[in-house]
Protein backbone atom coordinates (compact mmCIF):
# COMPACT_ATOMS: atom_id res chain seq x y z
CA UNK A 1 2.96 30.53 4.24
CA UNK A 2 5.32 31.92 1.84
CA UNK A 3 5.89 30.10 -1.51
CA UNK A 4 10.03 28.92 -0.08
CA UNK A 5 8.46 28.01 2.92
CA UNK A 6 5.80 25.44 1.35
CA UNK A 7 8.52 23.81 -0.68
CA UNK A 8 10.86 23.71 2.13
CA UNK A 9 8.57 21.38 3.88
CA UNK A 10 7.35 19.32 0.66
CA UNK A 11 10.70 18.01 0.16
CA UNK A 12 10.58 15.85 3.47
CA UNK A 13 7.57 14.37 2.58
CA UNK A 14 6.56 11.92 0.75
CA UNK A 15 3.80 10.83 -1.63
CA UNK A 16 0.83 9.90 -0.13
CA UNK A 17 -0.51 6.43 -0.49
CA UNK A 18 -4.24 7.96 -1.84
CA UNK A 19 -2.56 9.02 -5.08
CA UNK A 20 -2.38 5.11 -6.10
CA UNK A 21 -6.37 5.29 -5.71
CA UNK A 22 -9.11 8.04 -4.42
CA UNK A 23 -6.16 10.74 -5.17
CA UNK A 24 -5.28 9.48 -8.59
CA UNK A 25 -7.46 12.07 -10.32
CA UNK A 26 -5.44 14.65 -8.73
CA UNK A 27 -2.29 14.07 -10.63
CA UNK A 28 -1.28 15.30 -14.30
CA UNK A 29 -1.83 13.01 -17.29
CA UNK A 30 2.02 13.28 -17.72
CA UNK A 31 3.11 11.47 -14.92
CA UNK A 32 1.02 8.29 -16.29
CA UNK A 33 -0.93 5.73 -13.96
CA UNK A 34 0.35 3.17 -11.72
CA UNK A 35 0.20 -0.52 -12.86
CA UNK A 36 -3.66 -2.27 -12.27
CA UNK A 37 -3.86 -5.06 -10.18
CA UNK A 38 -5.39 -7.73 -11.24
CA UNK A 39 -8.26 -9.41 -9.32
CA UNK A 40 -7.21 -11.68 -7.02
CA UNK A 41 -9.60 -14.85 -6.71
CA UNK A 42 -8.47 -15.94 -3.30
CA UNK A 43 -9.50 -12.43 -2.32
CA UNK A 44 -13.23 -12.41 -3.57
CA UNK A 45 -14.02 -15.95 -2.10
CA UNK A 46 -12.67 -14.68 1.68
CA UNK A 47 -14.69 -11.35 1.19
CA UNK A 48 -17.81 -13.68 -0.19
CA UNK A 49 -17.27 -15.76 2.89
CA UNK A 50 -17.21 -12.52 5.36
CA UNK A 51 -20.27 -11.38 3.53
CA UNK A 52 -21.79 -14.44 4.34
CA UNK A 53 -20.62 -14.83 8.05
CA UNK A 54 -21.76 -11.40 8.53
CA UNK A 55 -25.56 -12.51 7.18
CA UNK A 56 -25.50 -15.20 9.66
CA UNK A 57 -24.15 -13.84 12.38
CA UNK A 58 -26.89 -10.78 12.09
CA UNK A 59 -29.75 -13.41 11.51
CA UNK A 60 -28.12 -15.88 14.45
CA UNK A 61 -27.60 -12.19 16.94
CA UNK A 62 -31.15 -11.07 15.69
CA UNK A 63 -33.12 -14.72 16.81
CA UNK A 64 -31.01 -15.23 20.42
CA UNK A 65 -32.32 -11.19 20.77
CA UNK A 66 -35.92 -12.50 20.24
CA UNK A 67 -35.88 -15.80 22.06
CA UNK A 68 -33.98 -13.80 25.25
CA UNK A 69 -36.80 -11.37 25.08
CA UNK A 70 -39.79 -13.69 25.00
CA UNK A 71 -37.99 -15.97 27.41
CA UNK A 72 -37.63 -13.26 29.83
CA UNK A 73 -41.20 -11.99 29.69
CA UNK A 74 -42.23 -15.82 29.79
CA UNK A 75 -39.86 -16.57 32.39
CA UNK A 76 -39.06 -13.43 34.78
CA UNK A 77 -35.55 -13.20 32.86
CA UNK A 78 -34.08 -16.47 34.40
CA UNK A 79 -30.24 -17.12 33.39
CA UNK A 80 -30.42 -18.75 29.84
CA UNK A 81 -32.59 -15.84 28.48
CA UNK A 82 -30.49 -13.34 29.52
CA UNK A 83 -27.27 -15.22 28.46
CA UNK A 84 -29.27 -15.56 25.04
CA UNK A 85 -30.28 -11.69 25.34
CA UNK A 86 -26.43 -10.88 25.85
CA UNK A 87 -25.17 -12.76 22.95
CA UNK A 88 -27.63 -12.03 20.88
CA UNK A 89 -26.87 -8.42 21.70
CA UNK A 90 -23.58 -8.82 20.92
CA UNK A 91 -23.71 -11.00 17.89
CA UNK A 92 -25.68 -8.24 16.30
CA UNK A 93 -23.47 -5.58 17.24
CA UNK A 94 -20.46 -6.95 16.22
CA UNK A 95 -21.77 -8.62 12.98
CA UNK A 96 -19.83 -6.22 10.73
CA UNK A 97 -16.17 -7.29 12.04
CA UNK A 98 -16.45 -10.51 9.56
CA UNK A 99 -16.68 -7.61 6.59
CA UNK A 100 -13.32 -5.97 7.88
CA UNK A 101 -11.43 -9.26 9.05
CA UNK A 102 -12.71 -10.77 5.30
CA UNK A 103 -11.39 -7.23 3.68
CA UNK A 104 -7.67 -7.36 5.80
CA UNK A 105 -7.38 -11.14 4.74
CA UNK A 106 -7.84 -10.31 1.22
CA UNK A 107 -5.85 -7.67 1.02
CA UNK A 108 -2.86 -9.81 2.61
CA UNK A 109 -3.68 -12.43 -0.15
CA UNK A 110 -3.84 -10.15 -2.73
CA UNK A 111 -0.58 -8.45 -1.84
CA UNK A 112 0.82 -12.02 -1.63
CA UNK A 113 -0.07 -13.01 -4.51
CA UNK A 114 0.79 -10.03 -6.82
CA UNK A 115 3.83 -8.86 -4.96
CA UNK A 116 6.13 -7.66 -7.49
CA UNK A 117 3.37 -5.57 -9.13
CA UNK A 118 2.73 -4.03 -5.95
CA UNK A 119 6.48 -3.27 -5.58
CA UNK A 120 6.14 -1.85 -8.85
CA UNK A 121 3.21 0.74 -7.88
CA UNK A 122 5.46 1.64 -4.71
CA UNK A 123 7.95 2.46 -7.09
CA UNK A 124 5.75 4.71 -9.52
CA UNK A 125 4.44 6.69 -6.48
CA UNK A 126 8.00 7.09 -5.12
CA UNK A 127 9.07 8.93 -8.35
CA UNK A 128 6.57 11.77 -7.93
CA UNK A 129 8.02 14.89 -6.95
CA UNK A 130 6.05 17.87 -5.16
CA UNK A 131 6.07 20.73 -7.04
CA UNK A 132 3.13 22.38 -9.34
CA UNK A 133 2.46 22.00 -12.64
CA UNK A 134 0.49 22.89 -15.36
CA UNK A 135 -1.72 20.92 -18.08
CA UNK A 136 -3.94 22.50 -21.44
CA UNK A 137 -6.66 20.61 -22.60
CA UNK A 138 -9.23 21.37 -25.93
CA UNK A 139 -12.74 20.03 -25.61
CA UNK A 140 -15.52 20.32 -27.87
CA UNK A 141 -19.10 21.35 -26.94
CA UNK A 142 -22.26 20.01 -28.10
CA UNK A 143 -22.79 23.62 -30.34
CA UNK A 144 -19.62 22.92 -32.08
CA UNK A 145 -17.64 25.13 -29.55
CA UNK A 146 -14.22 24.76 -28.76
CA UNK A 147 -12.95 24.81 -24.94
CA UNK A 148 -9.07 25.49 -24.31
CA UNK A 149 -8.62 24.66 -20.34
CA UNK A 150 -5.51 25.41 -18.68
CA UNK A 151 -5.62 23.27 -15.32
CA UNK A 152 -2.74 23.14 -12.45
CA UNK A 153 -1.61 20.71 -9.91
CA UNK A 154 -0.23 21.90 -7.18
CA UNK A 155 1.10 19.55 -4.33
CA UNK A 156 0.34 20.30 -0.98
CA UNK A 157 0.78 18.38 2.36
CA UNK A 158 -2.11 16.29 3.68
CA UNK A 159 -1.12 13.62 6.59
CA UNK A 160 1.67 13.49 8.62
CA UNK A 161 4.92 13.25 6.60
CA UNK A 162 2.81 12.96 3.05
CA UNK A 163 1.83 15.01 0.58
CA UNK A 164 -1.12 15.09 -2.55
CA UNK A 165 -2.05 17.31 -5.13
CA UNK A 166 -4.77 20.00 -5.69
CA UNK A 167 -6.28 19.92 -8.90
CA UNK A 168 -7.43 23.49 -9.86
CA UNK A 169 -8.97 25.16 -13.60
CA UNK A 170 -7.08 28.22 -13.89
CA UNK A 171 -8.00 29.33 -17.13
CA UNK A 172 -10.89 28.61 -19.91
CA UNK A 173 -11.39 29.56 -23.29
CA UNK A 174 -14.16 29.33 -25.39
CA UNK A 175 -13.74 29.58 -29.12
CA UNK A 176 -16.99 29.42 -31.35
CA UNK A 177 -17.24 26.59 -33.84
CA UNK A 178 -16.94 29.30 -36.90
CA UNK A 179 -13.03 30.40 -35.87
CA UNK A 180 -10.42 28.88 -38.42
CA UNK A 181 -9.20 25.74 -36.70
CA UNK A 182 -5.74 27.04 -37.94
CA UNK A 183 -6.19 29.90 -34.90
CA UNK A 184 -7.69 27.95 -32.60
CA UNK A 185 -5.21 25.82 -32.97
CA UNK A 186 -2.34 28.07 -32.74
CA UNK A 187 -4.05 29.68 -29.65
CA UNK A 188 -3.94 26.27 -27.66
CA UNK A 189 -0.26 25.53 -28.90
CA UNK A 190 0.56 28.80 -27.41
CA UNK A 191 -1.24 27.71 -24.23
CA UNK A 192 0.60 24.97 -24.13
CA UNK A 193 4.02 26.34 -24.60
CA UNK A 194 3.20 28.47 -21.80
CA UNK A 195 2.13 25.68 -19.46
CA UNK A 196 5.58 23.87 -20.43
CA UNK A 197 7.42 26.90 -19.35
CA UNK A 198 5.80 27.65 -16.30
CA UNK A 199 5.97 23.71 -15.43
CA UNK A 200 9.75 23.76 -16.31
CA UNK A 201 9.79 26.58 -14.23
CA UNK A 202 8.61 25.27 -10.83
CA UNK A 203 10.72 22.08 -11.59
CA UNK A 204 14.13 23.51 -11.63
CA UNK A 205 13.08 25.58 -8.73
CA UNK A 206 12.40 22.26 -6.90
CA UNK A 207 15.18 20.51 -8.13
CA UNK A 208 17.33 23.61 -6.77
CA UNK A 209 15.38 23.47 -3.28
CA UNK A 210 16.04 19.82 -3.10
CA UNK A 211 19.66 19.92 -4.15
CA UNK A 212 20.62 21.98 -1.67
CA UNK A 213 18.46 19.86 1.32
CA UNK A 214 20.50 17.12 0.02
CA UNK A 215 23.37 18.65 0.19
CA UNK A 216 22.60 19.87 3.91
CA UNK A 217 21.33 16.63 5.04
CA UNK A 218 24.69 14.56 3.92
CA UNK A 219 27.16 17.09 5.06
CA UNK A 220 25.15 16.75 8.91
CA UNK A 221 25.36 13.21 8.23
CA UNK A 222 29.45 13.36 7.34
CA UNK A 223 30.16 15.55 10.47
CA UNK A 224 28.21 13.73 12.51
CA UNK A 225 30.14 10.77 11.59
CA UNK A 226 33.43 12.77 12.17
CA UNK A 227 32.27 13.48 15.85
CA UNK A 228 31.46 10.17 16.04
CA UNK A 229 34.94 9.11 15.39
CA UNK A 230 36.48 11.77 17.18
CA UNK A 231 34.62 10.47 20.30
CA UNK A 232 36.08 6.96 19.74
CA UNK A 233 39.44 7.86 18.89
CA UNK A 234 39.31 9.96 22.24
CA UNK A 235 37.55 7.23 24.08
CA UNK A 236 40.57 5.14 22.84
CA UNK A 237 43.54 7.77 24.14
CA UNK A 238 42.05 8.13 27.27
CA UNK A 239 41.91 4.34 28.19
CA UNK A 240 44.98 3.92 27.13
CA UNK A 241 46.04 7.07 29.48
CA UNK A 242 43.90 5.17 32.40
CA UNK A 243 45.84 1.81 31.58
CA UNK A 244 49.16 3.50 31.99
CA UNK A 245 48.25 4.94 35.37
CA UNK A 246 47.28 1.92 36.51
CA UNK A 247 50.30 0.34 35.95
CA UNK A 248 53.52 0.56 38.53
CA UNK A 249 55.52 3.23 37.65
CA UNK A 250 59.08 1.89 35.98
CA UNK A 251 62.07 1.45 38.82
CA UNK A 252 65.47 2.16 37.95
């Protein structure tokens, strides 16, 4: 797909939820990180209490299994040890739902209880805007060694209606321990200009792209609101026209 195209369809989405967690790697030190939540007690005792209805459920499921089964052999299978067989069965199959159930109530608790800071990591996400950019970093090696990396982000649609980011090393320099630091330091500051420009770059070309969708979408919206009163002002005339008809025509 051609570079116009991808943006074209970036600007309808939206950021994807993953970049407030397993995604969060993928995004440039610039744009910061969204606001920790702290840990919510109310949420650890309902997940310790799933953990612990999911032990005993297993360990209840796992004995009915046995005492069906002997039962059965003992018995020929009469009706209480296969109705203990049955639930055992399904007591042991079914033993992880208390982990989810435990993990949905928390989260609801959680969310409850530190609303605003959740409204405030909505927020954060809802401020990043898909188009690439481009980082330099300087790390040093073990030998002394100096590594310039250039790294770029480039968004990229995932799920329906989202997008992410695609974390990518473009560029690596190694610069031995026994270069002036005065070059090697000029070297990454050039790097880095570079990265600026070519991140400045992709943003106005974004800004330009979205601009004009904007622009697009609100002048559909205004003439769609114009046929929309056009249709009511004509809906208007011609029941007026209707009433008129209806009426007895005027006798001199």
């Amino acid at each position: 797909m051609a570079p116009e195209m991808d943006l074209a369809d970036l600007i309808v989405r939206r950021p994807d939820e993953r970049l407030l967690g397993e995604d969060l790697g993928k995004l440039p030190a610039v744009l910061g990180r969204p606001e920790e939540i702290p840990p919510s007690p109310a949420r650890k005792r309902v997940v310790a209490v799933g953990a612990t209805l999911t032990g005993v459920t297993l360990v209840i499921g796992t004995l009915l299994v046995a005492v069906g089964a002997v039962g059965g052999v003992v018995n020929g299978f009469d009706t209480w040890s296969v109705l203990a067989l049955v639930i055992g069965i399904l007591l042991v199959a079914t033993h992880w739902g208390w982990v989810h159930v435990a993990e949905i109530t928390g989260q609801s608790l959680e969310r409850r209880d530190h609303r605003d800071a959740f409204d405030r990591r909505r927020w954060w996400l809802e401020q990043i805007e898909p188009y690439q950019r481009w980082e330099v970093g300087a790390s040093t090696g073990e030998d002394g060694s100096i590594a310039i990396t250039t790294v770029t982000y480039r968004p990229t649609a995932c799920r329906e209606g989202t997008f992410t980011f695609v974390r990518e090393e473009v560029g690596r320099e190694i610069h031995s321990g026994d270069e002036p630091a005065a070059e090697v330091a000029e070297r990454a500051e050039l790097l880095r200009r570079q990265a600026a420009l070519d991140t400045t770059r992709e943003h106005e070309l974004y800004q330009a792209a979205h601009d004009a969708y904007e622009h697009a979408r609100l002048a559909n919206a205004d003439e769609q609101e114009r046929v929309a009163a056009v249709r009511a002002a004509s809906e208007a005339l011609s029941e007026r026209i209707n009433s008129n008809l209806r009426e007895p025509p005027l006798v001199e």
